[in-house]
Protein backbone atom coordinates (compact mmCIF):
# COMPACT_ATOMS: atom_id res chain seq x y z
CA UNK A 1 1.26 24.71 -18.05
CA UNK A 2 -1.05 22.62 -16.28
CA UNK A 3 -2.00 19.10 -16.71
CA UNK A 4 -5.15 18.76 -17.89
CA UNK A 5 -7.49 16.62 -15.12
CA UNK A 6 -10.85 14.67 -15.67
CA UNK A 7 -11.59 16.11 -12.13
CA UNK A 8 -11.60 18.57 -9.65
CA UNK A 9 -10.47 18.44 -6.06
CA UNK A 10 -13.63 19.90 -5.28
CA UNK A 11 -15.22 16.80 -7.09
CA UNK A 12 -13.14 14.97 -4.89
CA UNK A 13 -14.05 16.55 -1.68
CA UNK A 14 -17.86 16.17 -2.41
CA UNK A 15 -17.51 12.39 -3.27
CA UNK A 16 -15.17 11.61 0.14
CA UNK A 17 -18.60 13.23 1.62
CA UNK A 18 -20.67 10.83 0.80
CA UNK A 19 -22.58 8.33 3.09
CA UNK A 20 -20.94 4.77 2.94
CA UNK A 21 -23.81 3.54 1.04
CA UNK A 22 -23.60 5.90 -1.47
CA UNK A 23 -19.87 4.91 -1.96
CA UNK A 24 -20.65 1.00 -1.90
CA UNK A 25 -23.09 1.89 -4.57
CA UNK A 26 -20.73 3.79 -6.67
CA UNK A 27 -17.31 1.45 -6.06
CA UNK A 28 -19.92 -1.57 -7.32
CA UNK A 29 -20.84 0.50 -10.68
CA UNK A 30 -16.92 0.96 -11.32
CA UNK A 31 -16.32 -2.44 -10.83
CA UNK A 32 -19.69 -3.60 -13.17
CA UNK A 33 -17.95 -0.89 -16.05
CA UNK A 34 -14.60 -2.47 -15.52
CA UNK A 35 -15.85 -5.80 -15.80
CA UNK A 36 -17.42 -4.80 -19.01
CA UNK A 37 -15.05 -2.83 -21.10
CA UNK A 38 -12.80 -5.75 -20.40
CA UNK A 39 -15.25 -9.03 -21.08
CA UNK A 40 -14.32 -10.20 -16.97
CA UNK A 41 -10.16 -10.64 -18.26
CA UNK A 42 -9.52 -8.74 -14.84
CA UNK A 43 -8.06 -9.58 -11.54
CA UNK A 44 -8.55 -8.32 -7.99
CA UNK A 45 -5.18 -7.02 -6.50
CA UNK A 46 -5.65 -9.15 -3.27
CA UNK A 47 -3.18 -8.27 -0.48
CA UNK A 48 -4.77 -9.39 2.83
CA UNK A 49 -4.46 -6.06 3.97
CA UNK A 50 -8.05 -4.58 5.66
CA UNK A 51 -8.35 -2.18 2.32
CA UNK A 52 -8.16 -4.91 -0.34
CA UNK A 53 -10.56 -7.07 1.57
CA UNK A 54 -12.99 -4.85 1.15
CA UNK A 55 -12.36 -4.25 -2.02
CA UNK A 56 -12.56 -8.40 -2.55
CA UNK A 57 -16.02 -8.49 -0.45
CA UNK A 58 -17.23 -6.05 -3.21
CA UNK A 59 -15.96 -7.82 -6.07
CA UNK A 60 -17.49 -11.10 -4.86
CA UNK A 61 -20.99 -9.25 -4.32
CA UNK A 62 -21.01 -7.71 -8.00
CA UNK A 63 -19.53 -11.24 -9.44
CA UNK A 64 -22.74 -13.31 -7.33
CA UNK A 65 -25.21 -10.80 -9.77
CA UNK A 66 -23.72 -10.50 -12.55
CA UNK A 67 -21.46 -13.86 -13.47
CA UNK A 68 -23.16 -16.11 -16.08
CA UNK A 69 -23.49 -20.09 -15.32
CA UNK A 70 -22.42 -20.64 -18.88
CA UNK A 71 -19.28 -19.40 -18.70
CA UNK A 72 -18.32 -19.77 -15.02
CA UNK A 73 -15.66 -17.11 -15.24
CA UNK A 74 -13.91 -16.90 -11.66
CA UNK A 75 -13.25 -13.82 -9.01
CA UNK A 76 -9.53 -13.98 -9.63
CA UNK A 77 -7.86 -12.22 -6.71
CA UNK A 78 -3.83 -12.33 -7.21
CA UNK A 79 -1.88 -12.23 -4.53
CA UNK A 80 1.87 -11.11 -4.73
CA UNK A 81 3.75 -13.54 -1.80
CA UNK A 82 7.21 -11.28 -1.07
CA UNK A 83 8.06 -13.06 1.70
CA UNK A 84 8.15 -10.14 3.69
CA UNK A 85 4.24 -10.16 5.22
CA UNK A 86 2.84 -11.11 8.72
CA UNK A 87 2.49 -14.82 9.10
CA UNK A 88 -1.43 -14.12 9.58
CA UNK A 89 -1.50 -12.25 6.43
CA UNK A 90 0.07 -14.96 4.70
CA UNK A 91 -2.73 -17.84 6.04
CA UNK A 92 -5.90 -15.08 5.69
CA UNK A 93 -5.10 -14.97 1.97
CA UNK A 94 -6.10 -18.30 1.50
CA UNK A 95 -8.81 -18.69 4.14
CA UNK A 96 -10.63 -15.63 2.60
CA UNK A 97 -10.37 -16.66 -0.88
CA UNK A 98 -12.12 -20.11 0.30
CA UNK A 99 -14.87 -18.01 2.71
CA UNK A 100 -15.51 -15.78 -0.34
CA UNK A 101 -16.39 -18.93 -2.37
CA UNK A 102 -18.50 -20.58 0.15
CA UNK A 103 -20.41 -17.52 1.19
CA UNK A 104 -21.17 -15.79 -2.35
CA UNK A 105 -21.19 -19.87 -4.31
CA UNK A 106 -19.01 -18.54 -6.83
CA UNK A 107 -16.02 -19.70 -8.11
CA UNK A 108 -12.92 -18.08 -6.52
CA UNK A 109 -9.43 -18.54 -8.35
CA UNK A 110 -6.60 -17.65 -5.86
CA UNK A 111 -3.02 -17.09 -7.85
CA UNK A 112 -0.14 -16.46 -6.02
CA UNK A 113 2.80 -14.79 -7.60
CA UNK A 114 6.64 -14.25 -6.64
CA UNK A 115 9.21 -11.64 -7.14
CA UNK A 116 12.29 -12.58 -8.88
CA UNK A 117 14.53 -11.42 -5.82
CA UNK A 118 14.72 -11.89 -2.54
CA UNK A 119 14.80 -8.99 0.06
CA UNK A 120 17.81 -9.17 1.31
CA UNK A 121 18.92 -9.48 -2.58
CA UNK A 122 17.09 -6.25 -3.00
CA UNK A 123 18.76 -4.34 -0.20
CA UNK A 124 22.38 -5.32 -1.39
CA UNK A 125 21.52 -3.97 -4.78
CA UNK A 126 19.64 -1.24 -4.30
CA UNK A 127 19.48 0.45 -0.81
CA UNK A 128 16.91 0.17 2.21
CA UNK A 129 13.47 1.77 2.15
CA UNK A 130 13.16 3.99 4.78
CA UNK A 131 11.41 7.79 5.24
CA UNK A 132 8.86 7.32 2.20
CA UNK A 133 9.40 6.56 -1.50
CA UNK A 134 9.98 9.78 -2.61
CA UNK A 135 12.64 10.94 -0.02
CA UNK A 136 14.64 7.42 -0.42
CA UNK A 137 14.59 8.15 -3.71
CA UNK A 138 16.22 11.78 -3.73
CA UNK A 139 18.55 10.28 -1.79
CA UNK A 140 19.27 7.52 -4.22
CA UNK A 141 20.24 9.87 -6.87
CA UNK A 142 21.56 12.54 -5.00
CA UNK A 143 24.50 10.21 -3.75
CA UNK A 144 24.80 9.58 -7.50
CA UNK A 145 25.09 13.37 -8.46
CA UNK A 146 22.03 13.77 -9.75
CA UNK A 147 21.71 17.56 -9.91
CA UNK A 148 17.51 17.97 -9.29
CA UNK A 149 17.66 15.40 -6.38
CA UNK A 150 20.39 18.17 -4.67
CA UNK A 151 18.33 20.88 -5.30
CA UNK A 152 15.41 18.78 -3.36
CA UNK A 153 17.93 18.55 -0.73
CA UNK A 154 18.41 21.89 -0.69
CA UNK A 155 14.85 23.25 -1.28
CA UNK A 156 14.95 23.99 -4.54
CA UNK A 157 12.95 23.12 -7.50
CA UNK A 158 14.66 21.16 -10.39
CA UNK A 159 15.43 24.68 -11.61
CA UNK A 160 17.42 25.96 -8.52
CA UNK A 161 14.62 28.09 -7.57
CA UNK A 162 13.31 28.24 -3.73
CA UNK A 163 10.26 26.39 -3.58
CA UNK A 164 8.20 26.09 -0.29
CA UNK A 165 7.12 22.55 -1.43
CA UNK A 166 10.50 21.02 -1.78
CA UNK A 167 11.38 22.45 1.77
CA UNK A 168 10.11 19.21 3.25
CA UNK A 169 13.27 17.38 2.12
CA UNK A 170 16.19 19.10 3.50
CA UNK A 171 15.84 18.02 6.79
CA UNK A 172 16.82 14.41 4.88
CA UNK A 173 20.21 15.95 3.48
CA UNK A 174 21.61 14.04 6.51
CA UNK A 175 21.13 10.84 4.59
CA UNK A 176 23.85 11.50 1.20
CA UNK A 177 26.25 10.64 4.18
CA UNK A 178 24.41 7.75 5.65
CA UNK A 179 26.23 4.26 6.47
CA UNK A 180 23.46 2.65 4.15
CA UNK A 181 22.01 3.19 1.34
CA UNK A 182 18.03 4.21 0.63
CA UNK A 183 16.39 3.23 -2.76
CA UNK A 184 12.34 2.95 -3.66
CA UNK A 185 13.08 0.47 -5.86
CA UNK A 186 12.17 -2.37 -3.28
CA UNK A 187 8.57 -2.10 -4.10
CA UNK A 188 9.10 -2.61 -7.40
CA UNK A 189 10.94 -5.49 -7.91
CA UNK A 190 9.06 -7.30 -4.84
CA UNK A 191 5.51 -6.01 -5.63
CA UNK A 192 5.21 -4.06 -9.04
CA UNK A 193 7.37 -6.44 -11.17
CA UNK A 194 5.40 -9.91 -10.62
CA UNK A 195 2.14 -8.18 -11.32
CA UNK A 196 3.43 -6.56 -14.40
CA UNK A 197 4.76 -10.00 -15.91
CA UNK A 198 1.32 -11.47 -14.28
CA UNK A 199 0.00 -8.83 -16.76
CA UNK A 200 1.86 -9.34 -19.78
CA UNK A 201 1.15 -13.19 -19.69
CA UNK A 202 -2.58 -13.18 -18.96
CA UNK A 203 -3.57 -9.85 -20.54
CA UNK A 204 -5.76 -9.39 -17.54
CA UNK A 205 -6.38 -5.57 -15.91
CA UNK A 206 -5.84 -5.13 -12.20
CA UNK A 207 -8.34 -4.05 -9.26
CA UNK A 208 -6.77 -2.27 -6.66
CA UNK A 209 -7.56 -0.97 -3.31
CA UNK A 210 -5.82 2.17 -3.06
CA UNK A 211 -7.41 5.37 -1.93
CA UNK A 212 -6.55 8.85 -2.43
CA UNK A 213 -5.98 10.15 1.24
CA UNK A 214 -3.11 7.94 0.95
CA UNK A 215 -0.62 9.97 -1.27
CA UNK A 216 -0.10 13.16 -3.17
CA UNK A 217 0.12 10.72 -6.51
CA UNK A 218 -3.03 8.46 -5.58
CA UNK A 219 -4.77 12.03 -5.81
CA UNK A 220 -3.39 13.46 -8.83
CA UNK A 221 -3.96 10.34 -11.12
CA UNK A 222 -7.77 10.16 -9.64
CA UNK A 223 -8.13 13.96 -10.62
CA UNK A 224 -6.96 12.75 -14.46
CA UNK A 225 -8.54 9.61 -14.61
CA UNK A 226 -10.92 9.23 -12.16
CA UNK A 227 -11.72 5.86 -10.80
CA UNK A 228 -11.20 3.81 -14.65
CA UNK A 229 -8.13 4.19 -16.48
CA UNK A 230 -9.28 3.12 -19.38
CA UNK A 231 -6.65 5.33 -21.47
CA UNK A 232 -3.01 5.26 -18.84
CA UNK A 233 -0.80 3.48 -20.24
CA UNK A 234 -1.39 0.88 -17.55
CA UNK A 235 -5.11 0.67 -17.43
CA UNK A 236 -6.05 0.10 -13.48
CA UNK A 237 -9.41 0.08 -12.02
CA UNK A 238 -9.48 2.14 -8.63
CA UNK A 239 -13.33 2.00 -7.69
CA UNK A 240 -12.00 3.12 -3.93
CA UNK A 241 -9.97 5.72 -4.53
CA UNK A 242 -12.94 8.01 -2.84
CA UNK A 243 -13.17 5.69 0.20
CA UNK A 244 -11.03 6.85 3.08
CA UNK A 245 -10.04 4.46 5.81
CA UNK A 246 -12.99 5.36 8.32
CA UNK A 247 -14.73 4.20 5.45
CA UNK A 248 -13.11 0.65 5.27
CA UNK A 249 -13.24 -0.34 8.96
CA UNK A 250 -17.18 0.96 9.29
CA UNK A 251 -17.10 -1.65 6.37
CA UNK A 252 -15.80 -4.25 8.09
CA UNK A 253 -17.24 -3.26 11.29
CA UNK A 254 -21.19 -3.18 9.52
CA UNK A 255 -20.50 -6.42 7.42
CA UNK A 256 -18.90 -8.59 9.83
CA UNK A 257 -16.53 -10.38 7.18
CA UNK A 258 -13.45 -11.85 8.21
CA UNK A 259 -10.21 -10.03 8.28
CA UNK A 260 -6.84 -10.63 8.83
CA UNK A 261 -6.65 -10.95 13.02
CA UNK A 262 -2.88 -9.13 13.51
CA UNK A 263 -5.09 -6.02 12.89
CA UNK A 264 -6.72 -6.94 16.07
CA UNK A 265 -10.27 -5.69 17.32
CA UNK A 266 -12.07 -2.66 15.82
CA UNK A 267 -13.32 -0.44 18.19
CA UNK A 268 -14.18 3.36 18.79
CA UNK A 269 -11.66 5.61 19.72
CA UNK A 270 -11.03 7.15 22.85
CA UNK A 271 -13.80 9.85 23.01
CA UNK A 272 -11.84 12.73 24.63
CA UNK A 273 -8.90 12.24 22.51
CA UNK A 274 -10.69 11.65 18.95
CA UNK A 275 -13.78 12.50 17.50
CA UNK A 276 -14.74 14.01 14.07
CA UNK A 277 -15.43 17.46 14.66
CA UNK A 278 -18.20 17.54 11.92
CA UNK A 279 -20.10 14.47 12.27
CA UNK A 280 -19.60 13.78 16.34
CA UNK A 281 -18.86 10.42 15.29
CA UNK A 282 -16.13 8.10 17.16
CA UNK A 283 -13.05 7.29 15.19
CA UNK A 284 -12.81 3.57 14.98
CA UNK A 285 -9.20 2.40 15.69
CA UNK A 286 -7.78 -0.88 15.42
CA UNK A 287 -6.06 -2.69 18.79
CA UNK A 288 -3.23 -4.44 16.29
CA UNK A 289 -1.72 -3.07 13.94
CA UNK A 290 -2.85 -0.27 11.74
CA UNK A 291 -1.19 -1.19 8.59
CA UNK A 292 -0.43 -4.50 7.28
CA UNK A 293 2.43 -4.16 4.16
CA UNK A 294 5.95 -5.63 3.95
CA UNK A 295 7.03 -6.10 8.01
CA UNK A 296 10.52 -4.87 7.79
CA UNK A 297 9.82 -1.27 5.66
CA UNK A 298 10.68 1.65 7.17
CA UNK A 299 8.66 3.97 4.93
CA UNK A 300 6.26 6.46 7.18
CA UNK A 301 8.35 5.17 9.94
CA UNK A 302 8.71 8.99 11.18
CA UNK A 303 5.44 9.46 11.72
CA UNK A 304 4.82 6.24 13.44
CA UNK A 305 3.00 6.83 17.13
CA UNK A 306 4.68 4.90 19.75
CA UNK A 307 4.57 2.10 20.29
CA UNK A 308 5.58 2.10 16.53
CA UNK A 309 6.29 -1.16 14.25
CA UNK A 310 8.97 -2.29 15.35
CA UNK A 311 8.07 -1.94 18.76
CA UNK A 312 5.14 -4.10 18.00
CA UNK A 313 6.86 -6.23 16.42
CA UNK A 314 8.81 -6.70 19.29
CA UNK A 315 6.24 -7.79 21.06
CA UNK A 316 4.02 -9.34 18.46
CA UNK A 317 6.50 -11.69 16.13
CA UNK A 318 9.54 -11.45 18.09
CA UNK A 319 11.67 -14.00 15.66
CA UNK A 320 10.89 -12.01 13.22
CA UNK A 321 12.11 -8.77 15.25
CA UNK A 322 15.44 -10.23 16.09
CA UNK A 323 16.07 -11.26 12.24
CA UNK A 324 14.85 -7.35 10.58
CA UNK A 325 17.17 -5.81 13.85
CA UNK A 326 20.04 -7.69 14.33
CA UNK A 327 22.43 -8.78 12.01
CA UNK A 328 24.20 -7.47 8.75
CA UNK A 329 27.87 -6.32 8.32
CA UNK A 330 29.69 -3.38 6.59
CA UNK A 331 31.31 -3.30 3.03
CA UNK A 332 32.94 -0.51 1.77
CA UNK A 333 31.32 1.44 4.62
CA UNK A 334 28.11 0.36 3.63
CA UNK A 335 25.86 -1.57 5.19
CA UNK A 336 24.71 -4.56 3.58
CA UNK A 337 22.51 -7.70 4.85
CA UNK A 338 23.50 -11.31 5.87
CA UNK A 339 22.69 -14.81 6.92
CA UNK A 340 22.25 -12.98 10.49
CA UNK A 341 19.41 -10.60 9.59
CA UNK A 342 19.22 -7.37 7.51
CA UNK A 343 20.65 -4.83 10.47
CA UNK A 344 17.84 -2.27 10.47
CA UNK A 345 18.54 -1.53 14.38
CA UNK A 346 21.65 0.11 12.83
CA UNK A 347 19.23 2.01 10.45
CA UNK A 348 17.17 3.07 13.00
CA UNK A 349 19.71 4.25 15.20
CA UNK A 350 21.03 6.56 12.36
CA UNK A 351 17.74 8.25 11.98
CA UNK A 352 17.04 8.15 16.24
CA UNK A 353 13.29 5.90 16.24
CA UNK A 354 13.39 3.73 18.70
CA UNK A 355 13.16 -0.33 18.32
């Protein structure tokens, strides 16, 4: 039986459609109901990342309209420090949350969290993250016996059955006899966890930037929710989820607000290698990097063009390079980090992407 859903993909579809006005005008009324139903106890999930500076940039606009000089409630925009972003990431943070002030004169509240292990910590316990999420975690429990996460491997639904969606993984089988081991957990204790105990303590309800071109699970809790989740279990306000990342850097393109330089220059696409076939409009690109998260994951790294992270980062942040490549030592056949660096050149060796 189905899941029941709020939405259609159709729905979805029609709103990705839209003109970026349209969608400004719509994020803004999400934001104005979330604000609302939850008397401004909310936060902005504030990453430094292109997508959540947007996202900020919108929140500020609806908080200069709508905030009330009597009670002076701040934009609160946490941001979750791992350790693990680019050094410009790291400064932006707190030069937007000051530019945000000055330019809307509001009052901006910048909280910066920790996770209760470090990285390397994280990789000793639990495995390295590398493919995607989902395949590190078949993996995971595969090399623990688990029997669905075999069947994966092997194509099969959770029943045994062939499935033509579960074919995807067994070119991964390789991995149940990798030197290392792979785990999704890493985003969880480093990002999830600290924003969960933020949570609990505060009673506050996140913003976040996340879109639903970006996963198959983004898009199947928009199509039962919708933007508000008033009724999950985690209520979570996703007033882009219809926004696709054209979207964002016409934003920042159009608007001219700051954001964080290692993404480099925004500029139109090579005409005779990119256009979009329906509108005849450029793709904008970005000359730096494209994405912005934790600098040593290796999730999407298959699907990285070349020159591809590490590569960059080669180039880019090379201390940083030599620390996430070099470095870490066997146990037990396992690798494992150390004082050295965390040995992912011995990762990505064993899955053949070059460094």
């Amino acid at each position: 039986m189905e899941e029941e859903t709020r939405y259609t993909k159709q729905d979805l579809e029609t709103m990705r459609a839209w003109t970026l006005q349209r969608k400004i005008q719509v994020t803004q009324t999400r934001l104005i109901e979330w604000l609302g139903r939850y008397d401004w106890n909310v936060y902005v999930s504030f990453s430094g990342g292109k997508d959540s500076t947007v996202l900020a940039d919108l929140a500020a606009r609806v908080y200069q309209v709508f905030s009330c000089p009597k009670r002076q409630d701040p934009l609160r925009l946490v941001f979750v420090n791992t350790g693990l972003e680019y050094p410009e990431i790291q400064k932006f943070v707190r030069d937007f949350a000051e530019w945000l002030k000055a330019k809307y004169k509001i009052p901006v509240e910048l909280e910066i969290l920790h996770p209760s292990m470090t990285f390397p910590q994280v990789l000793s316990k639990y495995g390295y993250p590398v493919i995607s999420k989902e395949t590190a975690k078949v993996i995971y429990y595969a090399r623990r016996g688990s029997r669905w996460a075999i069947n994966r491997l092997d194509g099969l639904d959770k029943h045994g059955n062939e499935s033509k969606f579960k074919e995807r993984f067994k070119k991964y089988k390789f991995l149940i006899d990798a030197p290392f081991e792979t785990s999704q957990l890493c985003c969880d204790v480093m990002k999830k966890g600290p924003a969960h105990r933020y949570e609990a303590e505060t009673g506050r309800k996140p913003i976040v930037a996340t879109m639903t071109e970006e996963s198959e699970q983004r898009q199947s809790s928009w199509l039962k929710y919708g933007c508000n989740s008033f009724d999950s279990k985690r209520p979570m306000s996703k007033p882009m989820s219809f926004w696709t990342e054209q979207d964002v850097l016409q934003y920042l393109k159009m608007t001219g607000i700051p954001y964080a330089p290692v993404y480099g220059e925004i500029i139109e696409a090579d005409p005779q290698l990119q256009l979009f076939e329906e509108a005849g409009e450029r793709k904008l690109v970005t000359t730096g990097c494209e994405r912005t998260g934790c600098m040593y994951c290796m999730f999407g790294i298959m699907s990285d063009k070349e020159p591809n992270r590490f590569q960059r980062m080669k180039q880019t942040h090379p201390q940083q390079y030599r620390y996430c490549i070099g470095g870490g030592h066997f146990e037990n056949g396992i690798l494992k980090p150390d004082k050295t660096g965390l040995g992912i050149g011995t990762i990505l060796d064993y899955i053949g992407k070059p460094y």
